[in-house]
C-alpha atoms as a PDB file:
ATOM      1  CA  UNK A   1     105.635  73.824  95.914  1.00  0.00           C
ATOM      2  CA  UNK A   2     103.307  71.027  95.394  1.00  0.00           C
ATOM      3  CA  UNK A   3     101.953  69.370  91.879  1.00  0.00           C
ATOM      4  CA  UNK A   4      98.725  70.469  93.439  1.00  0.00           C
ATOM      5  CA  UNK A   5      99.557  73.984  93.939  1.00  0.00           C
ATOM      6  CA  UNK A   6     101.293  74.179  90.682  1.00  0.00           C
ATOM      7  CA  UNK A   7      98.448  72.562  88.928  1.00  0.00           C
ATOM      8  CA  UNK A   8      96.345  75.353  90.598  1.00  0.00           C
ATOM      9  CA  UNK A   9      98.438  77.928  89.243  1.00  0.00           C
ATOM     10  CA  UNK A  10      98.141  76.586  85.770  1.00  0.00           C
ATOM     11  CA  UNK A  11      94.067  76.908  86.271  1.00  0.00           C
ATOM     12  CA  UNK A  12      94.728  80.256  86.926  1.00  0.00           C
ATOM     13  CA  UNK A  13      96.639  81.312  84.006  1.00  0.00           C
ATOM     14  CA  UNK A  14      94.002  79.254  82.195  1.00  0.00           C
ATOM     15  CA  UNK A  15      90.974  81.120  83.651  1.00  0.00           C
ATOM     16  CA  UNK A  16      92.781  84.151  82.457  1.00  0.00           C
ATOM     17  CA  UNK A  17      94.649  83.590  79.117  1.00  0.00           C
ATOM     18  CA  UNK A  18      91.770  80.997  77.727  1.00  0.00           C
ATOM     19  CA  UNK A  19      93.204  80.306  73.884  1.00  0.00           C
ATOM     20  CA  UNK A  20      95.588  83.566  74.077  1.00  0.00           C
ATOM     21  CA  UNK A  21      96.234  86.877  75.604  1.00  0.00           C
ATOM     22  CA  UNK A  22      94.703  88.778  72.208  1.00  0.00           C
ATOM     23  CA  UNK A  23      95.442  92.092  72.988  1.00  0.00           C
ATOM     24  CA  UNK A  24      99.319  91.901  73.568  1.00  0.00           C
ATOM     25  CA  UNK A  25      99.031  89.473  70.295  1.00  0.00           C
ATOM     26  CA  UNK A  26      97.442  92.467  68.563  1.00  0.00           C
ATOM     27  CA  UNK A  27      99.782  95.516  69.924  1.00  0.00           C
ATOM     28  CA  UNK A  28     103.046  93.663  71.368  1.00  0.00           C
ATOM     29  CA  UNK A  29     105.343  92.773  68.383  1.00  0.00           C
ATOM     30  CA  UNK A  30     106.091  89.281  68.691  1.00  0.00           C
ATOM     31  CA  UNK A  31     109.917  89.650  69.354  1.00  0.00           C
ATOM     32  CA  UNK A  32     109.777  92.483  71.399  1.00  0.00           C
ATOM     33  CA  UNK A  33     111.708  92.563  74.982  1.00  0.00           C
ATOM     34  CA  UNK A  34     110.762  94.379  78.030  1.00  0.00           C
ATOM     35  CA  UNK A  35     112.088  94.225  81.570  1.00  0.00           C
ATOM     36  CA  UNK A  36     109.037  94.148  84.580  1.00  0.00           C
ATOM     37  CA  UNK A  37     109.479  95.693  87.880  1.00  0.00           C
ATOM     38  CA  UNK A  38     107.116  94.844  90.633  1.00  0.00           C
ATOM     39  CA  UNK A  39     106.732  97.510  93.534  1.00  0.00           C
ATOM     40  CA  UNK A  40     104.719  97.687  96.626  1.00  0.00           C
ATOM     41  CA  UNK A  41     102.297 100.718  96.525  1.00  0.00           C
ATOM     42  CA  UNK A  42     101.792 100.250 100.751  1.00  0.00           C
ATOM     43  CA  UNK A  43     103.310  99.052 103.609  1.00  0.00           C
ATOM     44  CA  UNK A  44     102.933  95.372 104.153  1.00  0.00           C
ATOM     45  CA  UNK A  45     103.815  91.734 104.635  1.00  0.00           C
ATOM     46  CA  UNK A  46     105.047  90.271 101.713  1.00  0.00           C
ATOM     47  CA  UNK A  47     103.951  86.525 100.960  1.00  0.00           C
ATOM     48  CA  UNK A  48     103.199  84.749  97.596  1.00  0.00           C
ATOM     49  CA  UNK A  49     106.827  85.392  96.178  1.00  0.00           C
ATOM     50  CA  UNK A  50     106.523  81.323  94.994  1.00  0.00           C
ATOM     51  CA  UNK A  51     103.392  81.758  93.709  1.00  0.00           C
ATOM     52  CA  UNK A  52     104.224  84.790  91.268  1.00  0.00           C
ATOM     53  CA  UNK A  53     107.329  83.526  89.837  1.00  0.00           C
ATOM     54  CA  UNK A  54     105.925  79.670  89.116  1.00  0.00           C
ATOM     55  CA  UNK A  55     103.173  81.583  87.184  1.00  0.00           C
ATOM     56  CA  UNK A  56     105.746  83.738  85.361  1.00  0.00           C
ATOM     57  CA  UNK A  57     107.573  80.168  84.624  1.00  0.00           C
ATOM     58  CA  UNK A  58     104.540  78.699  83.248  1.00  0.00           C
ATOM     59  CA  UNK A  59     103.548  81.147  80.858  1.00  0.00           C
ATOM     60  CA  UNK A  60     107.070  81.570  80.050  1.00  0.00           C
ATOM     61  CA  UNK A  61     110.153  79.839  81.311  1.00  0.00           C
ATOM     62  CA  UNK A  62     112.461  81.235  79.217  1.00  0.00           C
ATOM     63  CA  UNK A  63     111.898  84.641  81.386  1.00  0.00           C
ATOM     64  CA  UNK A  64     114.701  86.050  84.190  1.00  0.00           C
ATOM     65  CA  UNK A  65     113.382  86.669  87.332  1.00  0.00           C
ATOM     66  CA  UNK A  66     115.442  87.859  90.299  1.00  0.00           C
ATOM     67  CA  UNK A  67     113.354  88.249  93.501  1.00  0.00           C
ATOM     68  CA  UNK A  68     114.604  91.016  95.501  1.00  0.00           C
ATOM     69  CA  UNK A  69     112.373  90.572  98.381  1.00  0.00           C
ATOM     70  CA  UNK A  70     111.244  87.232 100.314  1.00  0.00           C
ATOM     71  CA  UNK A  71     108.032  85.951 101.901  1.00  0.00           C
ATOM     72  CA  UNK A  72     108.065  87.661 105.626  1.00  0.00           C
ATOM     73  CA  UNK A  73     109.464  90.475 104.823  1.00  0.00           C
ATOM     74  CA  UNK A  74     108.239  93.703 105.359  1.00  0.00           C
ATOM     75  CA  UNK A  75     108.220  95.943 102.819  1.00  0.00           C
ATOM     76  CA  UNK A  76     107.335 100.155 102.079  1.00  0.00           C
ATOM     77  CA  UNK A  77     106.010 102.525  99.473  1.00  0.00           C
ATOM     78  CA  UNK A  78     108.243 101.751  96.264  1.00  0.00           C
ATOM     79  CA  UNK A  79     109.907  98.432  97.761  1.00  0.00           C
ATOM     80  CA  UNK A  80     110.705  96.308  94.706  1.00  0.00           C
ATOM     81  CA  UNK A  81     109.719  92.704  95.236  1.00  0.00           C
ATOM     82  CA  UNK A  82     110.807  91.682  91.872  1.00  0.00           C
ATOM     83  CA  UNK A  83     112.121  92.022  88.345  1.00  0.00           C
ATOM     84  CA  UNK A  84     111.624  89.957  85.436  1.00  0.00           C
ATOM     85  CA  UNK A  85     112.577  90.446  82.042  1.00  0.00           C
ATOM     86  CA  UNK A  86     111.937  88.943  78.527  1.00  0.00           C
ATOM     87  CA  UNK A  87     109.248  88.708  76.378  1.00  0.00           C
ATOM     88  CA  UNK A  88     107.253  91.579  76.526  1.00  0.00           C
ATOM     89  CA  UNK A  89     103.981  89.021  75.473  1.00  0.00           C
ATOM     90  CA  UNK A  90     104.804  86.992  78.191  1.00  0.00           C
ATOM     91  CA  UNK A  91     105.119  89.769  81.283  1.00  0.00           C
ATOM     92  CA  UNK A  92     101.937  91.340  79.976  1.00  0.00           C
ATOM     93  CA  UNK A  93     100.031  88.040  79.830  1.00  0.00           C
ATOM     94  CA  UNK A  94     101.398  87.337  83.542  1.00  0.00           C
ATOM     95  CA  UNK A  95     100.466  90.099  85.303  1.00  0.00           C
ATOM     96  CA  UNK A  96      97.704  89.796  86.562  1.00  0.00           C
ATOM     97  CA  UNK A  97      97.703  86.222  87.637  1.00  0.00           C
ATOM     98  CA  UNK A  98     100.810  86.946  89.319  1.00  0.00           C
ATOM     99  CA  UNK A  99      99.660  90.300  91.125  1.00  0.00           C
ATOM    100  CA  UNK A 100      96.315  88.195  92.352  1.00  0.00           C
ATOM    101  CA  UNK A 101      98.455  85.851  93.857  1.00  0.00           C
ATOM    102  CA  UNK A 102     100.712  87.991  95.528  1.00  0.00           C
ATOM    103  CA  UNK A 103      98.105  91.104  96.681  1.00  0.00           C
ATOM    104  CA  UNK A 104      95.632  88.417  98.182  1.00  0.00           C
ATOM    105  CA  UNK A 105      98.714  86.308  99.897  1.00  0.00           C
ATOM    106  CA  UNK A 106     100.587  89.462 100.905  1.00  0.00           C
ATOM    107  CA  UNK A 107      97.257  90.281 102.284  1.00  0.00           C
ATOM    108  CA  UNK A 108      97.074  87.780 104.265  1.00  0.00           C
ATOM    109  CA  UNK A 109     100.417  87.745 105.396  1.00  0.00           C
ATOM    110  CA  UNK A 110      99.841  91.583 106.616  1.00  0.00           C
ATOM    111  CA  UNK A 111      96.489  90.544 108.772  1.00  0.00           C
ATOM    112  CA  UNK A 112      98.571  87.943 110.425  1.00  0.00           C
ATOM    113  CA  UNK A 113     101.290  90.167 111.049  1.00  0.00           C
ATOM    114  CA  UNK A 114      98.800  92.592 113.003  1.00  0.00           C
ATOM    115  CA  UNK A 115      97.165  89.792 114.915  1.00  0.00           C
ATOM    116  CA  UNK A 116     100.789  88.632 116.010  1.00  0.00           C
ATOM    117  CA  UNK A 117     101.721  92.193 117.065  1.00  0.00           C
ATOM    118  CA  UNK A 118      98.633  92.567 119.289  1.00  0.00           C
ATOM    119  CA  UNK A 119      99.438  89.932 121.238  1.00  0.00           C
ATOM    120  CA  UNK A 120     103.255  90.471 121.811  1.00  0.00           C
ATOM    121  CA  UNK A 121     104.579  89.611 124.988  1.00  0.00           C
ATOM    122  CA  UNK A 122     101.422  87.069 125.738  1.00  0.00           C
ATOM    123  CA  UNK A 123     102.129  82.907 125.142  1.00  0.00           C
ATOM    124  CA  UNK A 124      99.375  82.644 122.694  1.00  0.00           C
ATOM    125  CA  UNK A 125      99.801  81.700 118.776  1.00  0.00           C
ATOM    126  CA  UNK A 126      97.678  83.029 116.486  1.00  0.00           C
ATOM    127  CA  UNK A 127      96.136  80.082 114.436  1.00  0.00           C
ATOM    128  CA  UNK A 128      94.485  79.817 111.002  1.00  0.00           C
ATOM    129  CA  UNK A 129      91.260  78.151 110.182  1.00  0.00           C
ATOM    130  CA  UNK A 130      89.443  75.993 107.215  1.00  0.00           C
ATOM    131  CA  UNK A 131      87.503  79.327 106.437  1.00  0.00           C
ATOM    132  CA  UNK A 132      90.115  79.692 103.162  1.00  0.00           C
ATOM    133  CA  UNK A 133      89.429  80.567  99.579  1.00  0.00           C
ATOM    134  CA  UNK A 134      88.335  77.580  97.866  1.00  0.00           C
ATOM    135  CA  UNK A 135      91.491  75.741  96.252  1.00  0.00           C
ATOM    136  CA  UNK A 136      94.205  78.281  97.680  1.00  0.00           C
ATOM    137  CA  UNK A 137      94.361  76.302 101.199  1.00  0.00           C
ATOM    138  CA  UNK A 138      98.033  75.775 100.473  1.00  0.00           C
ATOM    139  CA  UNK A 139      98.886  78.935  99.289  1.00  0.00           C
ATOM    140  CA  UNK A 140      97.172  80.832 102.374  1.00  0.00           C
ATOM    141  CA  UNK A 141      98.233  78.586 104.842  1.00  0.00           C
ATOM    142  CA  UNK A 142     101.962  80.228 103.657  1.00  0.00           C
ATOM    143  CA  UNK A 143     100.523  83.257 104.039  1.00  0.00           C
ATOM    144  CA  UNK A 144      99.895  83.194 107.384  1.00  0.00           C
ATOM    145  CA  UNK A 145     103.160  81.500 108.205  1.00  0.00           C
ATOM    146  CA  UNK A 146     104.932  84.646 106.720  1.00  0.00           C
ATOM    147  CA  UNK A 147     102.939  87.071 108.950  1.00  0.00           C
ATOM    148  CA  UNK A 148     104.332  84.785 111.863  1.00  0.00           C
ATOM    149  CA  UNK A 149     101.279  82.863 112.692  1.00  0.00           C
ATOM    150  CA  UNK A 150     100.749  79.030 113.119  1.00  0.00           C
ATOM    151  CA  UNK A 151      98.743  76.809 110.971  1.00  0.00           C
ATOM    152  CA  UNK A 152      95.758  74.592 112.338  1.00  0.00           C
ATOM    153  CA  UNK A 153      94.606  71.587 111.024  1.00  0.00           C
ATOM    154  CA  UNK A 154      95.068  71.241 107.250  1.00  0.00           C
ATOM    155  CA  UNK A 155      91.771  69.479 106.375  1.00  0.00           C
ATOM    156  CA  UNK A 156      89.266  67.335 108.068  1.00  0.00           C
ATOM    157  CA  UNK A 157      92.042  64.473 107.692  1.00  0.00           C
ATOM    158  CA  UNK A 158      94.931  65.324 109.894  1.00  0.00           C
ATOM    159  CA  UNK A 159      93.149  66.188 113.062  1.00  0.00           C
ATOM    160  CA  UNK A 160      89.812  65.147 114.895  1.00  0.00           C
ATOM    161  CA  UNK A 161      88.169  68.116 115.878  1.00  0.00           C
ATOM    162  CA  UNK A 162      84.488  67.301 117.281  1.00  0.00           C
ATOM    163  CA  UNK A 163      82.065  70.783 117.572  1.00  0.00           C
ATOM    164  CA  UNK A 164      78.462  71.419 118.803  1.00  0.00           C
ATOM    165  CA  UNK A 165      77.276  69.407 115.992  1.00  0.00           C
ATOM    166  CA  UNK A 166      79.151  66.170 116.536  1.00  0.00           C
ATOM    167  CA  UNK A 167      78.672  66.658 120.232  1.00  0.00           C
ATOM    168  CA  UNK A 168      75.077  66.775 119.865  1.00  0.00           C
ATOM    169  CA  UNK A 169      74.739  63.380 118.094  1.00  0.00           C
ATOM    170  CA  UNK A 170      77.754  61.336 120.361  1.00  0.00           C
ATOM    171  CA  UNK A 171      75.713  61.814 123.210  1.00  0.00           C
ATOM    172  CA  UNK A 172      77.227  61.890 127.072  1.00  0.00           C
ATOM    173  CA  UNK A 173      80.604  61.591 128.983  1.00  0.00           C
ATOM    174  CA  UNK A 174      80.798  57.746 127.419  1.00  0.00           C
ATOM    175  CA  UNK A 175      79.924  57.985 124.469  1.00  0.00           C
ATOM    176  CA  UNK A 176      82.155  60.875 123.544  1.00  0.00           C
ATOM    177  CA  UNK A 177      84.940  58.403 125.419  1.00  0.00           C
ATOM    178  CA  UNK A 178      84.275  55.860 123.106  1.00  0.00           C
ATOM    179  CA  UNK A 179      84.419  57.952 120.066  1.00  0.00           C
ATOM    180  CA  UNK A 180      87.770  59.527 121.138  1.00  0.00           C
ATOM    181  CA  UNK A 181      88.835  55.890 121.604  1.00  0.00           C
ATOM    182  CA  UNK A 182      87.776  54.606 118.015  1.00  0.00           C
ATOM    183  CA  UNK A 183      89.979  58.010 117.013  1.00  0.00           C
ATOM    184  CA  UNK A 184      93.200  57.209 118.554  1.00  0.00           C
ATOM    185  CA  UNK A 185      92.628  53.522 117.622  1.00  0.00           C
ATOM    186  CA  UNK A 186      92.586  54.219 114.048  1.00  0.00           C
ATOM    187  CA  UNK A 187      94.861  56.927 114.323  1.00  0.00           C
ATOM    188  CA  UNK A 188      97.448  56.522 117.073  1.00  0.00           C
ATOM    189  CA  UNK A 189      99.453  60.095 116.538  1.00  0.00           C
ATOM    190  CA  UNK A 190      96.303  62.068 115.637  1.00  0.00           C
ATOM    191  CA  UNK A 191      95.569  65.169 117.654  1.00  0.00           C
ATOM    192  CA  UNK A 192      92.151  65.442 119.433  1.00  0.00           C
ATOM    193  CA  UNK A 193      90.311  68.454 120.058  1.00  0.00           C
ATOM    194  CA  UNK A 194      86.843  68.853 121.523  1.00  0.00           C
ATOM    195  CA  UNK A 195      84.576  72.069 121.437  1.00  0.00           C
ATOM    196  CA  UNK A 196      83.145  73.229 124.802  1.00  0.00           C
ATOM    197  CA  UNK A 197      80.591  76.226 124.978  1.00  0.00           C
ATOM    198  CA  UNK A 198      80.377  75.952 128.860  1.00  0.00           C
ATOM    199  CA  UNK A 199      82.350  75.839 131.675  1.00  0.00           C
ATOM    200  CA  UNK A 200      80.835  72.665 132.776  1.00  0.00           C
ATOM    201  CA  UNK A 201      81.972  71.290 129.298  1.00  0.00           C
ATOM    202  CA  UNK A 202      84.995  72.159 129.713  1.00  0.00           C
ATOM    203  CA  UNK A 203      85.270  70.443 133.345  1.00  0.00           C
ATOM    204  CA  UNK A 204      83.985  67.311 131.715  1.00  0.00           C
ATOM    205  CA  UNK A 205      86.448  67.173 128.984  1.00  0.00           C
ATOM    206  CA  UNK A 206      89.347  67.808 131.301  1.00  0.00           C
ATOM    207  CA  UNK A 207      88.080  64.252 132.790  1.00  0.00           C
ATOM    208  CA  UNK A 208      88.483  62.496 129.771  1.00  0.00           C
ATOM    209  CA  UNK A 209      91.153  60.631 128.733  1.00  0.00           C
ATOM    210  CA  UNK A 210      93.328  61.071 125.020  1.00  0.00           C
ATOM    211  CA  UNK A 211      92.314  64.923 124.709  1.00  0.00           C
ATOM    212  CA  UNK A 212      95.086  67.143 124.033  1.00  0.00           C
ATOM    213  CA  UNK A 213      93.212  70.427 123.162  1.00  0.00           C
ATOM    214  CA  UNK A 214      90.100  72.094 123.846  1.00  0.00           C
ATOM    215  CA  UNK A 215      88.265  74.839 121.645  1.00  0.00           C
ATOM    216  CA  UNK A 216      86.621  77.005 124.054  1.00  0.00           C
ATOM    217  CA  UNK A 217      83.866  78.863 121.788  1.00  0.00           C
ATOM    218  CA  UNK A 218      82.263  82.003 121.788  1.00  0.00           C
ATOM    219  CA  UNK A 219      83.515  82.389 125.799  1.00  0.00           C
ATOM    220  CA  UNK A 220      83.708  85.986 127.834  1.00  0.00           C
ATOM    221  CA  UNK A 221      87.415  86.446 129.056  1.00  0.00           C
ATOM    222  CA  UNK A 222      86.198  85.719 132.368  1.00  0.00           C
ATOM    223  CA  UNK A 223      85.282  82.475 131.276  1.00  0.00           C
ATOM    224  CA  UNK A 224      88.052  82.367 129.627  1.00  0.00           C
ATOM    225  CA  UNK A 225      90.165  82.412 132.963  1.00  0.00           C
ATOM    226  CA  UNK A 226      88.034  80.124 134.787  1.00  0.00           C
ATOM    227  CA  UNK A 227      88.896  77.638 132.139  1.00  0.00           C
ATOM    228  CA  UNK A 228      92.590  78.004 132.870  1.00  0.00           C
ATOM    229  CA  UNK A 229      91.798  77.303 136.236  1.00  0.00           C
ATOM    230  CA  UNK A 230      89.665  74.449 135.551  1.00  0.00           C
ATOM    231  CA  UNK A 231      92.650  73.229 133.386  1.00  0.00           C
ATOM    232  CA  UNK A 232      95.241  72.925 136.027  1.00  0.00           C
ATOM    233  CA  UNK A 233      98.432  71.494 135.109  1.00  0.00           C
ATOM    234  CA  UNK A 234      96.857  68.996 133.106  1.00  0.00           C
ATOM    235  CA  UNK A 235      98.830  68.656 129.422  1.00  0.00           C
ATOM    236  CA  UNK A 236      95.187  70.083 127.507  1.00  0.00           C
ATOM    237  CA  UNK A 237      96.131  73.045 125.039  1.00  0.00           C
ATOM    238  CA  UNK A 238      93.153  75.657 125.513  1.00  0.00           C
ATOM    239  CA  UNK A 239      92.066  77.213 122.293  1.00  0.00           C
ATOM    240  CA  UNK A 240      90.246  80.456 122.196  1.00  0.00           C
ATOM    241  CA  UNK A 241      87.560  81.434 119.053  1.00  0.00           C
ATOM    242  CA  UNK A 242      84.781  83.147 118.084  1.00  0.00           C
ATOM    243  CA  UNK A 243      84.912  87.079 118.281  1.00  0.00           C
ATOM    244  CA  UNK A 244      88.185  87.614 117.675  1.00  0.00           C
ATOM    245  CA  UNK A 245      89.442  90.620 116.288  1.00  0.00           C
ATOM    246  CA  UNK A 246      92.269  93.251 116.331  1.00  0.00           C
ATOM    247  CA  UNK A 247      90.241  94.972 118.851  1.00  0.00           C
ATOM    248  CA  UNK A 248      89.359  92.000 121.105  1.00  0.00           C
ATOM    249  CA  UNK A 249      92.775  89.626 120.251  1.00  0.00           C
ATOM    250  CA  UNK A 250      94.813  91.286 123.360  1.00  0.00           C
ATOM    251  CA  UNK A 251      92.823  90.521 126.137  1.00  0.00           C
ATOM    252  CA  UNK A 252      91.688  87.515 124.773  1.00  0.00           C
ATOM    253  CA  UNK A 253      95.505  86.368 124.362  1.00  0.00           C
ATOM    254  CA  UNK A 254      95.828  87.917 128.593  1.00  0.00           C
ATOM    255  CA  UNK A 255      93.458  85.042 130.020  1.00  0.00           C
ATOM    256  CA  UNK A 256      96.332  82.763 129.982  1.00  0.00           C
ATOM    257  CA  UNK A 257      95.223  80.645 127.124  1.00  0.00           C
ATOM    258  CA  UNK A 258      97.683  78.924 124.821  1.00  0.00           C
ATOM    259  CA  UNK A 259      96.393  79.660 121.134  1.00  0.00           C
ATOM    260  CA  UNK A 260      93.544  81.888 119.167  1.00  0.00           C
ATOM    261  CA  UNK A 261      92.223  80.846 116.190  1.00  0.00           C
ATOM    262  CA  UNK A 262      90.629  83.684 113.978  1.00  0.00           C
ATOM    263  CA  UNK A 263      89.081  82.838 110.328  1.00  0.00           C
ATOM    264  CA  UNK A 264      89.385  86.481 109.621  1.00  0.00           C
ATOM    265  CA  UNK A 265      93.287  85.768 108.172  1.00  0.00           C
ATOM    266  CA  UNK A 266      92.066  84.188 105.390  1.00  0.00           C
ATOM    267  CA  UNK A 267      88.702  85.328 104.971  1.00  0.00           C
ATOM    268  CA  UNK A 268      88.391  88.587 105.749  1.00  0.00           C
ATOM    269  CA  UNK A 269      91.553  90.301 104.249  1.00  0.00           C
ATOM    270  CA  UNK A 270      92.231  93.039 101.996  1.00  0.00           C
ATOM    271  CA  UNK A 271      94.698  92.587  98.840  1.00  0.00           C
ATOM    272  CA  UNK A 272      97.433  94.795  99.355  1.00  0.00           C
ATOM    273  CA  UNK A 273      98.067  97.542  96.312  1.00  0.00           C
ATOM    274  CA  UNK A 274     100.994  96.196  94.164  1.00  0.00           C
ATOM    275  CA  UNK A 275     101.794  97.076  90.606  1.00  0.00           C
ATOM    276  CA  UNK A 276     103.968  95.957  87.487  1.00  0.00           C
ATOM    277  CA  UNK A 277     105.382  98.784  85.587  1.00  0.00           C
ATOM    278  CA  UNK A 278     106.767  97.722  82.353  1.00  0.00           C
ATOM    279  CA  UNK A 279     110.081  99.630  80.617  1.00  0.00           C
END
């Protein structure tokens, strides 16, 4: 885990303990001991294992934690993901950071799961986008990862990826070569990917040089296919996105194109039910 996600964790626990967890002060004895157990409540994907037990350190590190099941795994009704014991203070004043972390993560790690299944037996990877819960990036990129999907770009750093509104300001077929140029220049090993909303886009691009992936946006599956073909054998990755869901994913993923990116991982799903029981 990185300083940054730890440091993120310790905002967290911040946001949620302020100057002290008053309640469990109030009715918790201060040297009383409890053991936690946390169980699944539905089927899902389990991610944000890390997460939980570096909050459960910070608030507490003298605590014993055994994790009894791992990111990726899929677990049932009454699956126990993890047990901690110690002070009783500490477990109660961890909870519910812990449980955020892990029902949102877990939640994403389930939606990914789906999206993978739909598309069995096709070559396309289901990609991640930057549509991710502000300053949990990190965290939900490992979500996905655990539902067996791929990660896009982290940031606007580590890939150039022009859309319709660079597009409309580079101009034509040179001026978008020149701008691809200036990328690889100043980054030799950078990937570049270029949005095209037509087919005649798409042609264009394939004419360029340096270009190793096109996003073709908002298309119909037959355009879809005709991109393929425009394609060729060339070495360009084609990209599918825009109106992408469970419903749509499969014959999307049939066109022949290489990768899908849908937002609605990290955007769009719903925190699996966990709980802590305390004995």
């Amino acid at each position: 885990m990185s300083p940054t996600a730890r440091e993120t964790i310790r905002q967290a626990l911040a946001e949620d303990l302020g100057p002290g967890d008053i309640t469990s002060e109030c009715f918790i004895p201060a040297g009383h001991r409890s053991t936690a157990r946390l169980i699944a409540k539905e089927p899902a994907t389990l991610a944000g294992t890390a997460a939980a037990l570096e909050v459960f350190r910070q608030v507490d590190p003298a605590l014993e934690i055994t994790l009894e099941n791992n990111d990726g795994d899929q677990i049932t009704p009454g699956s126990l993901i993890l047990t901690a014991s110690g002070s009783t203070r500490a477990l109660l004043s961890a909870e519910r950071t812990a449980l955020n972390f892990l029902q949102r993560l877990s939640g994403i790690a389930t939606l990914t799961r789906h999206f993978v299944g739909a598309v069995d037996g096709s070559k396309a990877l289901i990609l991640d986008t930057r549509k991710t819960t502000p300053g949990l990036r990190e965290f939900e990129r490992l979500a996905v990862r655990a539902g067996g999907g791929t990660n896009h770009r982290f940031g606007l750093f580590d890939r150039v990826l022009a859309k319709d509104n660079h597009l409309a300001i580079t101009g034509d077929a040179s001026g978008l070569q020149r701008a691809i140029d200036q990328a690889k220049k100043r980054a030799p090993r950078i990937l570049i990917e270029i949005e095209a909303d037509t087919l005649d886009q798409v042609r264009l691009l394939c004419g360029l040089r340096d270009i190793d992936l096109i996003l073709l946006d908002n298309m119909s599956n037959d355009q879809l296919r005709a991109a393929v073909q425009i394609r060729g054998d060339r070495e360009i990755r084609l990209e599918a996105s825009g109106g992408v869901n469970l419903d749509t994913v499969a014959a999307i993923a049939a066109t022949g194109i290489d990768q899908i990116s849908v937002g609605a991982l990290t955007h769009s799903a719903r925190a699996i039910d966990l709980s802590l029981e305390i004995a």
